[in-house]
C-alpha atoms as a PDB file:
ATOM      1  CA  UNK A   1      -8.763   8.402 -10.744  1.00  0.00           C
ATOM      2  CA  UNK A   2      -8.591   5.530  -7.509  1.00  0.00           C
ATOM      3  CA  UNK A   3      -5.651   5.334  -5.753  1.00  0.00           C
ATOM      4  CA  UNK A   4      -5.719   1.834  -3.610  1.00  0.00           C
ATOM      5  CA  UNK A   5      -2.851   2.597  -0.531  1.00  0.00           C
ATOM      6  CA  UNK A   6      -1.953  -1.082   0.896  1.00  0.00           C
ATOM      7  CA  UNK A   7       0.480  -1.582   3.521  1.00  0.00           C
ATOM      8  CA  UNK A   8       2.348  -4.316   4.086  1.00  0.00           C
ATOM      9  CA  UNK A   9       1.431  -7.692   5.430  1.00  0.00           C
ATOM     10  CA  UNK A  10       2.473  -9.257   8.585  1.00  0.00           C
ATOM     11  CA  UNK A  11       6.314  -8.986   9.242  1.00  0.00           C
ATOM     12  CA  UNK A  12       8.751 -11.152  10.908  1.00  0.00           C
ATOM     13  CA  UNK A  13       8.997  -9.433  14.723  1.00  0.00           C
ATOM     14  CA  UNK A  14      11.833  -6.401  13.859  1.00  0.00           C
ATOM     15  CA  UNK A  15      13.766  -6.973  17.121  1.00  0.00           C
ATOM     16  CA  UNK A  16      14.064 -11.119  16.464  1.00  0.00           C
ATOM     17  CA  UNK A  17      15.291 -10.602  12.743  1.00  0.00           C
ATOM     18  CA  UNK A  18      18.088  -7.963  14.287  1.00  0.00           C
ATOM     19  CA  UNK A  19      19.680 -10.320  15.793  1.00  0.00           C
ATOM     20  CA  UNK A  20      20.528 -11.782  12.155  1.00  0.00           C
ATOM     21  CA  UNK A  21      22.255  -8.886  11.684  1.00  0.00           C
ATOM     22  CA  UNK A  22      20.948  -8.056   8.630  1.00  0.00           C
ATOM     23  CA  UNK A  23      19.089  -4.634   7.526  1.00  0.00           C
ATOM     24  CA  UNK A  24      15.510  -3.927   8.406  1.00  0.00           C
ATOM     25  CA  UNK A  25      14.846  -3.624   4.950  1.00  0.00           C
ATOM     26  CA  UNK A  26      15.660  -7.347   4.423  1.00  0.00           C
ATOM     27  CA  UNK A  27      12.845  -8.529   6.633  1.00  0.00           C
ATOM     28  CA  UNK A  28      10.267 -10.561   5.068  1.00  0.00           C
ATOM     29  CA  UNK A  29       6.902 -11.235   5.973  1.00  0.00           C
ATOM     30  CA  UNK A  30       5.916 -14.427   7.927  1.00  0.00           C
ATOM     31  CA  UNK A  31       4.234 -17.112   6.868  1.00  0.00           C
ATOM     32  CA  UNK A  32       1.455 -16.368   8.507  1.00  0.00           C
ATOM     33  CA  UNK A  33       1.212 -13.405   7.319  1.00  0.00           C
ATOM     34  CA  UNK A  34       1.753 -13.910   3.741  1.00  0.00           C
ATOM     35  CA  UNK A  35      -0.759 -16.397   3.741  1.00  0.00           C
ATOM     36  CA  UNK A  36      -3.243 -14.095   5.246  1.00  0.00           C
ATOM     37  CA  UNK A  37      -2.336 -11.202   2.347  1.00  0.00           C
ATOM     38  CA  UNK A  38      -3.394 -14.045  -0.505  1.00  0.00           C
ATOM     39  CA  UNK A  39      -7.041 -13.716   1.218  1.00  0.00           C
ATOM     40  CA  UNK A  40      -6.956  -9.995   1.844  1.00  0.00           C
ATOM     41  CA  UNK A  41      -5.802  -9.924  -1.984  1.00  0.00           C
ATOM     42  CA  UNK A  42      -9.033 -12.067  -3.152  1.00  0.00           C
ATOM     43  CA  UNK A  43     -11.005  -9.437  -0.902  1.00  0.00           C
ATOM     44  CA  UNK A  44      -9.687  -6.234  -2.320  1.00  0.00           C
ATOM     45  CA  UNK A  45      -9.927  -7.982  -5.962  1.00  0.00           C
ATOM     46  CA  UNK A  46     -13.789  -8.129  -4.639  1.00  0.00           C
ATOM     47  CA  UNK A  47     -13.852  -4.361  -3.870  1.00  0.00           C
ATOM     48  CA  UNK A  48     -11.711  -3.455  -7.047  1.00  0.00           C
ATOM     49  CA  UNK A  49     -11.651  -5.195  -9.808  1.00  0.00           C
ATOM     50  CA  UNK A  50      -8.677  -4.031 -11.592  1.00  0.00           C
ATOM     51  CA  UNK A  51      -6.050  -1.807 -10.991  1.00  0.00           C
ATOM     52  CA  UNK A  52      -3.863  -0.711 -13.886  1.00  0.00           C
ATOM     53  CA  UNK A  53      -0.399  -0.228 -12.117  1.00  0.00           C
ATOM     54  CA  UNK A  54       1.008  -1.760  -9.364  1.00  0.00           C
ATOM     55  CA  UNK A  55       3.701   0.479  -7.455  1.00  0.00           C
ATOM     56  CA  UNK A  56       5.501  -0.995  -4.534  1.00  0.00           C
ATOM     57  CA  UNK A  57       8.521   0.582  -1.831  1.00  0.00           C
ATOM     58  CA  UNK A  58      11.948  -1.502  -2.286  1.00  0.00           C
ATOM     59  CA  UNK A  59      11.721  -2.815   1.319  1.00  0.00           C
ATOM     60  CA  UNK A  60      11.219  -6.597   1.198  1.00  0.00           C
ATOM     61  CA  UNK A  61       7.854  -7.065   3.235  1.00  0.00           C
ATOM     62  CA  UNK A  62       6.364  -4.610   1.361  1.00  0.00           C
ATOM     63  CA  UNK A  63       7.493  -6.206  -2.234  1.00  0.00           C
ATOM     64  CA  UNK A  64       6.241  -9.553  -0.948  1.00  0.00           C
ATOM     65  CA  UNK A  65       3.025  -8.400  -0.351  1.00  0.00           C
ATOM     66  CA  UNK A  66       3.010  -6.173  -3.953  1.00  0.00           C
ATOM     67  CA  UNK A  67       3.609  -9.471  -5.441  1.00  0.00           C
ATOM     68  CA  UNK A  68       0.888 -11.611  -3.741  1.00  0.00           C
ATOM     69  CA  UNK A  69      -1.531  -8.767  -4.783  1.00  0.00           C
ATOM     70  CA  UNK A  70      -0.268  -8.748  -7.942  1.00  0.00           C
ATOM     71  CA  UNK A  71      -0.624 -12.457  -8.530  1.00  0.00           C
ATOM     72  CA  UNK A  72      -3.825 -11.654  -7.239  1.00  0.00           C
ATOM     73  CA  UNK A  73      -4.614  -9.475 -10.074  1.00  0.00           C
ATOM     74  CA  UNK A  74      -2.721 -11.588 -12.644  1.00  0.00           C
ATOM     75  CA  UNK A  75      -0.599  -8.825 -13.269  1.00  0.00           C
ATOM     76  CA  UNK A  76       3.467  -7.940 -12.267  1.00  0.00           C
ATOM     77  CA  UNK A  77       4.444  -5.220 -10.040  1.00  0.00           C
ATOM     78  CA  UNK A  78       4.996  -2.543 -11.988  1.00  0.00           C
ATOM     79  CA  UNK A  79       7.847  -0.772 -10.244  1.00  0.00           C
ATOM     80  CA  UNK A  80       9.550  -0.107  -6.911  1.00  0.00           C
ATOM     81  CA  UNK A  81       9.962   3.763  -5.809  1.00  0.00           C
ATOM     82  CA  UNK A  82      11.516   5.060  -2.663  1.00  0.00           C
ATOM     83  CA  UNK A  83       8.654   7.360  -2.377  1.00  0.00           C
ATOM     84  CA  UNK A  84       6.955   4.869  -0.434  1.00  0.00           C
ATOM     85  CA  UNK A  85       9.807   4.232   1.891  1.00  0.00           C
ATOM     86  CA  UNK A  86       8.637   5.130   5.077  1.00  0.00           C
ATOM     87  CA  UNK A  87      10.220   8.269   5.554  1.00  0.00           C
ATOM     88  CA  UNK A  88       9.588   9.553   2.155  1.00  0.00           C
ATOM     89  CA  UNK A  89       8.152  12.831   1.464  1.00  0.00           C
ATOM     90  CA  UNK A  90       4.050  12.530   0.535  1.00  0.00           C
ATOM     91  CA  UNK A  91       5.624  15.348  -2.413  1.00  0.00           C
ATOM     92  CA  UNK A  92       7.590  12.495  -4.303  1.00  0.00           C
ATOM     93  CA  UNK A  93       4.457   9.959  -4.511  1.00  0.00           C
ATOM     94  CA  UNK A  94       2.575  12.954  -6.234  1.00  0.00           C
ATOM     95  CA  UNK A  95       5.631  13.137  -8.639  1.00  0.00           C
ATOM     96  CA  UNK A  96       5.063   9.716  -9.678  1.00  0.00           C
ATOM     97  CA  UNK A  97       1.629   9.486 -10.005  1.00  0.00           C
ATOM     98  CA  UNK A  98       2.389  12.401 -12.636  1.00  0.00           C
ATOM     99  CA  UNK A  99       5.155  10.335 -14.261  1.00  0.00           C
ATOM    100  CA  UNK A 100       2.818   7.181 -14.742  1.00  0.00           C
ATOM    101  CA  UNK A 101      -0.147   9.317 -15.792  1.00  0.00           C
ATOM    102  CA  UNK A 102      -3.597   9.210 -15.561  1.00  0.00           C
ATOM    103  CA  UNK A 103      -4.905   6.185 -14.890  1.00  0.00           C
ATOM    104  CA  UNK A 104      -8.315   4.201 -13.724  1.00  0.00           C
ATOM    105  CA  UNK A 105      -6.939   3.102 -10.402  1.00  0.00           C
ATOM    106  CA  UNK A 106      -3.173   3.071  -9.200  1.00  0.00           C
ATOM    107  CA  UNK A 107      -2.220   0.770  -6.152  1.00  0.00           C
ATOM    108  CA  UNK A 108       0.277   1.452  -3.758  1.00  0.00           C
ATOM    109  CA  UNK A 109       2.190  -0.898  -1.384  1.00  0.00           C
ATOM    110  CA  UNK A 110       4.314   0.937   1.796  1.00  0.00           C
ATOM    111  CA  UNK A 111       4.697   1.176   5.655  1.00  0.00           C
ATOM    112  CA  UNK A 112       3.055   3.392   8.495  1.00  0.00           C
ATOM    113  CA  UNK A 113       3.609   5.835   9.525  1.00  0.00           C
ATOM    114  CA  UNK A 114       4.756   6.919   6.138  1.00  0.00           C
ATOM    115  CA  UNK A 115       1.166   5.751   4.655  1.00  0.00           C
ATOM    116  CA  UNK A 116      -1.355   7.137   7.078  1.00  0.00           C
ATOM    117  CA  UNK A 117       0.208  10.396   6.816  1.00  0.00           C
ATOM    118  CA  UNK A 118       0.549   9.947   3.542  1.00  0.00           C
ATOM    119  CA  UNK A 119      -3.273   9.545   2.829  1.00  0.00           C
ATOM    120  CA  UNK A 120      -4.444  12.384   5.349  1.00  0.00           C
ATOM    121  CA  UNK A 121      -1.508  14.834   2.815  1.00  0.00           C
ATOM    122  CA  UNK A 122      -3.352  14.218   0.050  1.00  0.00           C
ATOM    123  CA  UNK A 123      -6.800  14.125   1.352  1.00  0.00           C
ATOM    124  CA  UNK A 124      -6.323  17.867   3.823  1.00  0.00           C
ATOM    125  CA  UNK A 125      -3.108  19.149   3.275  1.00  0.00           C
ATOM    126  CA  UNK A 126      -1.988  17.950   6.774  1.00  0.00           C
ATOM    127  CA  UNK A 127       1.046  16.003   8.118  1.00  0.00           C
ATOM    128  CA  UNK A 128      -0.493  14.681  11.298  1.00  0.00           C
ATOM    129  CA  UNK A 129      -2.299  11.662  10.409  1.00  0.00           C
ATOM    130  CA  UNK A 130      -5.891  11.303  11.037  1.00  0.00           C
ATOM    131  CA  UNK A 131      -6.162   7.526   9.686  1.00  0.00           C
ATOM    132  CA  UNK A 132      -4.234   4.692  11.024  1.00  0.00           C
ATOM    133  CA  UNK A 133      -3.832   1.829   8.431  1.00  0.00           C
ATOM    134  CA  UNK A 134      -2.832  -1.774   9.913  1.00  0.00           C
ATOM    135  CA  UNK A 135      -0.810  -4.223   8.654  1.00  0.00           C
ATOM    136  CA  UNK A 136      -2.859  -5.367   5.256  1.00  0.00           C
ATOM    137  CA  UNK A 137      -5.122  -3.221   5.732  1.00  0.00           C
ATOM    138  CA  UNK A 138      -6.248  -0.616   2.552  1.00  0.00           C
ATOM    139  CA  UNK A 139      -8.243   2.158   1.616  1.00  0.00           C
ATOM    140  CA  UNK A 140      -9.351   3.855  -1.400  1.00  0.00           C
ATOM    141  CA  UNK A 141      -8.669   7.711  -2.723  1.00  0.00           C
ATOM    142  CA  UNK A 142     -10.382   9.120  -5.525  1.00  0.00           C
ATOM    143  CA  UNK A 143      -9.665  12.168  -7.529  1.00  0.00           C
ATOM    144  CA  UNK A 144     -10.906  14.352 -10.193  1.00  0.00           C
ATOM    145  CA  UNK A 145      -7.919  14.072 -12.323  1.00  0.00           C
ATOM    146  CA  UNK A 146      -4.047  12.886 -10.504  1.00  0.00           C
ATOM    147  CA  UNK A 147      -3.353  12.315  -6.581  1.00  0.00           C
ATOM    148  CA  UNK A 148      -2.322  15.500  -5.491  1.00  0.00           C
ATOM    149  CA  UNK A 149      -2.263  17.125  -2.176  1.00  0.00           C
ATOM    150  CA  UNK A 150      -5.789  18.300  -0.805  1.00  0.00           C
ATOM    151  CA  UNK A 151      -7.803  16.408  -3.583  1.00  0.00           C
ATOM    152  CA  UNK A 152      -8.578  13.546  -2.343  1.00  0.00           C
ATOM    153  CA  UNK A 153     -11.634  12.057  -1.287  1.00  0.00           C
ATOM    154  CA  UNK A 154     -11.590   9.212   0.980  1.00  0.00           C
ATOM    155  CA  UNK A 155     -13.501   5.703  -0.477  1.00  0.00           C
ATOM    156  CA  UNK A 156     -12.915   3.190   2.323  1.00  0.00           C
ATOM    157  CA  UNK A 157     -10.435   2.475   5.004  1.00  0.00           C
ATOM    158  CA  UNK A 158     -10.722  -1.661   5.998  1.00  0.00           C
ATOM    159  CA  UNK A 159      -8.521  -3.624   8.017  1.00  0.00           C
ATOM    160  CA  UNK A 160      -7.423  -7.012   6.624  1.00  0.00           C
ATOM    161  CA  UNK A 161      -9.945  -8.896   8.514  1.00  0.00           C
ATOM    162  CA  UNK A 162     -12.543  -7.043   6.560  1.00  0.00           C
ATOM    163  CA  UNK A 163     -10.700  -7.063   3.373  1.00  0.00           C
ATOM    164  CA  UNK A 164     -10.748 -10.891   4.195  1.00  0.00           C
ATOM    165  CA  UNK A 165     -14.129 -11.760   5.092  1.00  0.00           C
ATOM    166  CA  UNK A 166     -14.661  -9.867   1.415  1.00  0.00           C
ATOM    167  CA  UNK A 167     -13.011 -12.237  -0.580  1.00  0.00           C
ATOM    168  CA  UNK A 168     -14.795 -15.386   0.636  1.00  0.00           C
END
């Protein structure tokens, strides 16, 4: 089983959309940025070819960019969970990974520091990240049977410019 771990595009600046007063969970990814996820999407289609569920944290940026993937892969976002908020415990995404089932390749959509920690969890056991993941960047666990902590082995790690110059 593939788990593809995506984080989030390129987000409006957090201290400019405070002063809207709105919650940090409303804050959307720029144009730029969104725009930049549609070719990062056509590179990661490149690298995988299809991905059977598409799991995404409730926070806007993040559902943005679930969506442009999705459309990417001709396919809807699945669901939303809160165990990719960005302080959610690496336990509950191994919880739902066991309520969806085994599958050919799952793809995630969160934040860091949440993610990179996240990924080292399952791969060594460890909370102290030893990946850093940038905005649109990915990377690719497998495992022998569901993601659980310790079992992963890591595929690839690529930053969006990579996952972009893929997709031309």
């Amino acid at each position: 089983m593939k788990l593809l771990v995506i984080r989030h595009a390129v987000a409006m600046d957090r201290d400019e959309f405070a002063e809207s007063g709105e919650s940090d969970d409303l804050r959307p990814l720029t144009d730029d940025g969104a725009r930049e996820m549609k070719r990062v999407a056509k590179g990661l289609r490149a690298e995988i070819g299809n991905i059977d569920v598409l799991v995404t944290s409730p926070l806007r940026r993040a559902m943005q960019t679930a969506r442009i993937v999705g459309k990417a892969y001709r396919m809807k976002v699945s669901r939303t969970t809160d165990a990719l908020l960005p302080d959610a415990n690496p336990d509950e995404l191994e919880k739902l990974c066991a309520e969806i089932g085994v599958k050919d390749t799952i793809a995630v959509v969160g934040h860091e520091p949440h993610l990179s920690h996240l990924v080292t969890w399952l791969m060594v056991g460890g909370r102290d990240s030893r990946i850093r993941m940038r905005k649109g960047g990915a990377c690719l666990l497998e495992f022998e049977s569901l993601p659980r902590r310790e079992s992963g082995t890591l595929g690839w790690l690529l930053t969006r410019g990579q996952l972009r110059r893929l997709g031309r």
